[in-house]
C-alpha atoms as a PDB file:
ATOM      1  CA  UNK A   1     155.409  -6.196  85.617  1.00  0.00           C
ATOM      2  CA  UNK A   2     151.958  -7.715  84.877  1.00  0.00           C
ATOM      3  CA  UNK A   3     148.839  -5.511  86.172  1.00  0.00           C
ATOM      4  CA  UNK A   4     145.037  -6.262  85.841  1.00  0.00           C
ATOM      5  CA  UNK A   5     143.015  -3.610  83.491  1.00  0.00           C
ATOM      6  CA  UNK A   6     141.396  -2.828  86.242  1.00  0.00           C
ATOM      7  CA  UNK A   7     144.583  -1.210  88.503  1.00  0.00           C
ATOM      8  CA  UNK A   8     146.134  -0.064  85.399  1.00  0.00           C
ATOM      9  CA  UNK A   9     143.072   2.143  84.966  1.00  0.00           C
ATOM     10  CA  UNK A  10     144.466   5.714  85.296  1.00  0.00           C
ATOM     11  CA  UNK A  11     148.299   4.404  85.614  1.00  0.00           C
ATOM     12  CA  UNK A  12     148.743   5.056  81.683  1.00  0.00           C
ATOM     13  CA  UNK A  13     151.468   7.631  81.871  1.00  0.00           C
ATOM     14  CA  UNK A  14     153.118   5.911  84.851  1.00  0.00           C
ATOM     15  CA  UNK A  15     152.934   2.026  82.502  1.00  0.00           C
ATOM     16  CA  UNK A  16     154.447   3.695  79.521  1.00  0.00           C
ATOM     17  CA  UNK A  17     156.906   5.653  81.488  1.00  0.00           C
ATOM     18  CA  UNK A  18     158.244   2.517  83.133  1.00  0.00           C
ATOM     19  CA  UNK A  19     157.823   0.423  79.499  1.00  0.00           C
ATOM     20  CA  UNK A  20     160.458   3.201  78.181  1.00  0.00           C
ATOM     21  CA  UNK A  21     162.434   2.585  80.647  1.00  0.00           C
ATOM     22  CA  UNK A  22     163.087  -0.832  79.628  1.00  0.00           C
ATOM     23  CA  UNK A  23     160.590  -2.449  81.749  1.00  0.00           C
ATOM     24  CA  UNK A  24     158.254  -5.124  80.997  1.00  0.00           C
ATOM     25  CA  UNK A  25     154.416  -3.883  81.373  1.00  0.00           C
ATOM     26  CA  UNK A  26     151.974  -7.207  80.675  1.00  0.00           C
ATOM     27  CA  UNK A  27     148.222  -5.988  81.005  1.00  0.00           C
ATOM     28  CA  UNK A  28     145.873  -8.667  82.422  1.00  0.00           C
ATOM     29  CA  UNK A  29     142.087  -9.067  82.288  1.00  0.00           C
ATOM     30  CA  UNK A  30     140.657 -12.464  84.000  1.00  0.00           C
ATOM     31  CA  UNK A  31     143.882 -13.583  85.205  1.00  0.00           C
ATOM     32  CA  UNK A  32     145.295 -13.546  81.752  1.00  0.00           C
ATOM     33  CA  UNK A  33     148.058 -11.786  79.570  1.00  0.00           C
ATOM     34  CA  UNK A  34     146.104  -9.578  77.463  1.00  0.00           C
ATOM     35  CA  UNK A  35     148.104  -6.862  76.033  1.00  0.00           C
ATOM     36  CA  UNK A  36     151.636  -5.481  76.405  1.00  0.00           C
ATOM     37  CA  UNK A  37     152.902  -2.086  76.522  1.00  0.00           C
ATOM     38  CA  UNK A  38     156.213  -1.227  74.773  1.00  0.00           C
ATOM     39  CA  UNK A  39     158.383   1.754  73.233  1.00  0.00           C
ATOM     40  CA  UNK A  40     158.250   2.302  69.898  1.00  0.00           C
ATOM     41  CA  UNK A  41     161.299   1.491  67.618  1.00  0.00           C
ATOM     42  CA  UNK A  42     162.224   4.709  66.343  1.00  0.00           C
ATOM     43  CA  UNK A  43     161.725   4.397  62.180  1.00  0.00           C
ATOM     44  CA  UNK A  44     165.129   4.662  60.284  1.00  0.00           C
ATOM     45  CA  UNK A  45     165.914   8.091  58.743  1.00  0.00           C
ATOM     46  CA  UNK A  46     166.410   8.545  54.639  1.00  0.00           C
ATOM     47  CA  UNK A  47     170.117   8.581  55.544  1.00  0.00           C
ATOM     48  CA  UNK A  48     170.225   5.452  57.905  1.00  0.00           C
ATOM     49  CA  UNK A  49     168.290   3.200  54.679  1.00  0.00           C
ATOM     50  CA  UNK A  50     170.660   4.719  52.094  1.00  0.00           C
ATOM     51  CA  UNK A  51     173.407   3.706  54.727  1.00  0.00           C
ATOM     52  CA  UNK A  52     172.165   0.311  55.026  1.00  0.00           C
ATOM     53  CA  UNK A  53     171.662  -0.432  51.315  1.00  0.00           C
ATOM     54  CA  UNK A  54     175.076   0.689  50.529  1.00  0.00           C
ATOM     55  CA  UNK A  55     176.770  -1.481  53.348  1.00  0.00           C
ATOM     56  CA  UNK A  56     174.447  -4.483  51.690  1.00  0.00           C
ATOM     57  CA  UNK A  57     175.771  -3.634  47.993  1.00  0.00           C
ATOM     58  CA  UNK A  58     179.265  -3.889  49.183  1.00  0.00           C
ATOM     59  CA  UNK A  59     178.421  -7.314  50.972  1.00  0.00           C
ATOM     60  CA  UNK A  60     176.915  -8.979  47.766  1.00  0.00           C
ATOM     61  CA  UNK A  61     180.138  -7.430  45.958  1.00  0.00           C
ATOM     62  CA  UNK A  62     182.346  -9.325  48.660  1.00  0.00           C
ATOM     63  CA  UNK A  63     180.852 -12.364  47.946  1.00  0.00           C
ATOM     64  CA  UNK A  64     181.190 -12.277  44.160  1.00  0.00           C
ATOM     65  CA  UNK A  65     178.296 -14.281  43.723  1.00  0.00           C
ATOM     66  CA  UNK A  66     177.547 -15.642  40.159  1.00  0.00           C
ATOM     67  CA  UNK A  67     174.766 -13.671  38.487  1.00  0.00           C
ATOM     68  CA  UNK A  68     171.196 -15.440  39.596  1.00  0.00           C
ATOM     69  CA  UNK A  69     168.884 -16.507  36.458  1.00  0.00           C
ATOM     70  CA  UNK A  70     167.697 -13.861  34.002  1.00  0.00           C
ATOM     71  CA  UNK A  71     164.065 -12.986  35.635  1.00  0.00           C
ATOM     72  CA  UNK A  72     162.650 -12.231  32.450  1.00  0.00           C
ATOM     73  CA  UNK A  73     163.152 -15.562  31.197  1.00  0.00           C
ATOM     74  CA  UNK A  74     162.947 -17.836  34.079  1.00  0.00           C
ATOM     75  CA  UNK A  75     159.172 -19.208  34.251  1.00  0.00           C
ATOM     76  CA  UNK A  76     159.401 -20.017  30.577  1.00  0.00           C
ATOM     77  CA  UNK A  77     159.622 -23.653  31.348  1.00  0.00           C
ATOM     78  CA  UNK A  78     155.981 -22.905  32.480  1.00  0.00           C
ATOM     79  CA  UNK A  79     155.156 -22.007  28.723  1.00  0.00           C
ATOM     80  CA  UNK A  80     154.949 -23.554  25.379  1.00  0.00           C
ATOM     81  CA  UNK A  81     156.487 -22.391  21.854  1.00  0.00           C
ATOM     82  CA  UNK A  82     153.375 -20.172  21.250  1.00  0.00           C
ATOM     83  CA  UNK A  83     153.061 -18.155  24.573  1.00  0.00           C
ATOM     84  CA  UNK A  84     150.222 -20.150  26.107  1.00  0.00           C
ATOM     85  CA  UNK A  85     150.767 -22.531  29.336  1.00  0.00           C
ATOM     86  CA  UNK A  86     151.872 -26.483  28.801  1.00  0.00           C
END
């Protein structure tokens, strides 16, 4: 649904209701797309993350990937014997 700013005026409850719904609300001024109204994604709970972050763990586990390059040590390249930049 695209509306000008000017007939939306006073529709607010009606837009958002209908955006909730699954609907498509474009807001036009001059003709033009100006804004859009959409639900919010509800945020993840403490539960659903720790949920998530285990199911990733057990994916990188799966893939028994090689360990990756020691962080601590990988921009010495970038360095010379003494500490100080090449």
């Amino acid at each position: 649904m695209r509306i000008s700013l000017d007939d939306a005026e006073g529709q607010l409850k009606e837009l958002v209701r209908l955006a909730k719904q699954g609907e498509e609300v474009v807001l036009t001024q001059d003709g033009m797309p100006a804004a859009r109204i959409q639900p919010m994604k509800r945020p993840m709970t403490s539960a659903e993350k720790g949920n998530l972050i285990k199911k990733l763990q057990e994916e990188v586990k799966r893939k028994n990937l090689p360990p990756g390059p020691d962080a601590a040590r990988s921009q010495d390249f970038l360095y010379d014997e003494h500490g100080l930049p090449k």
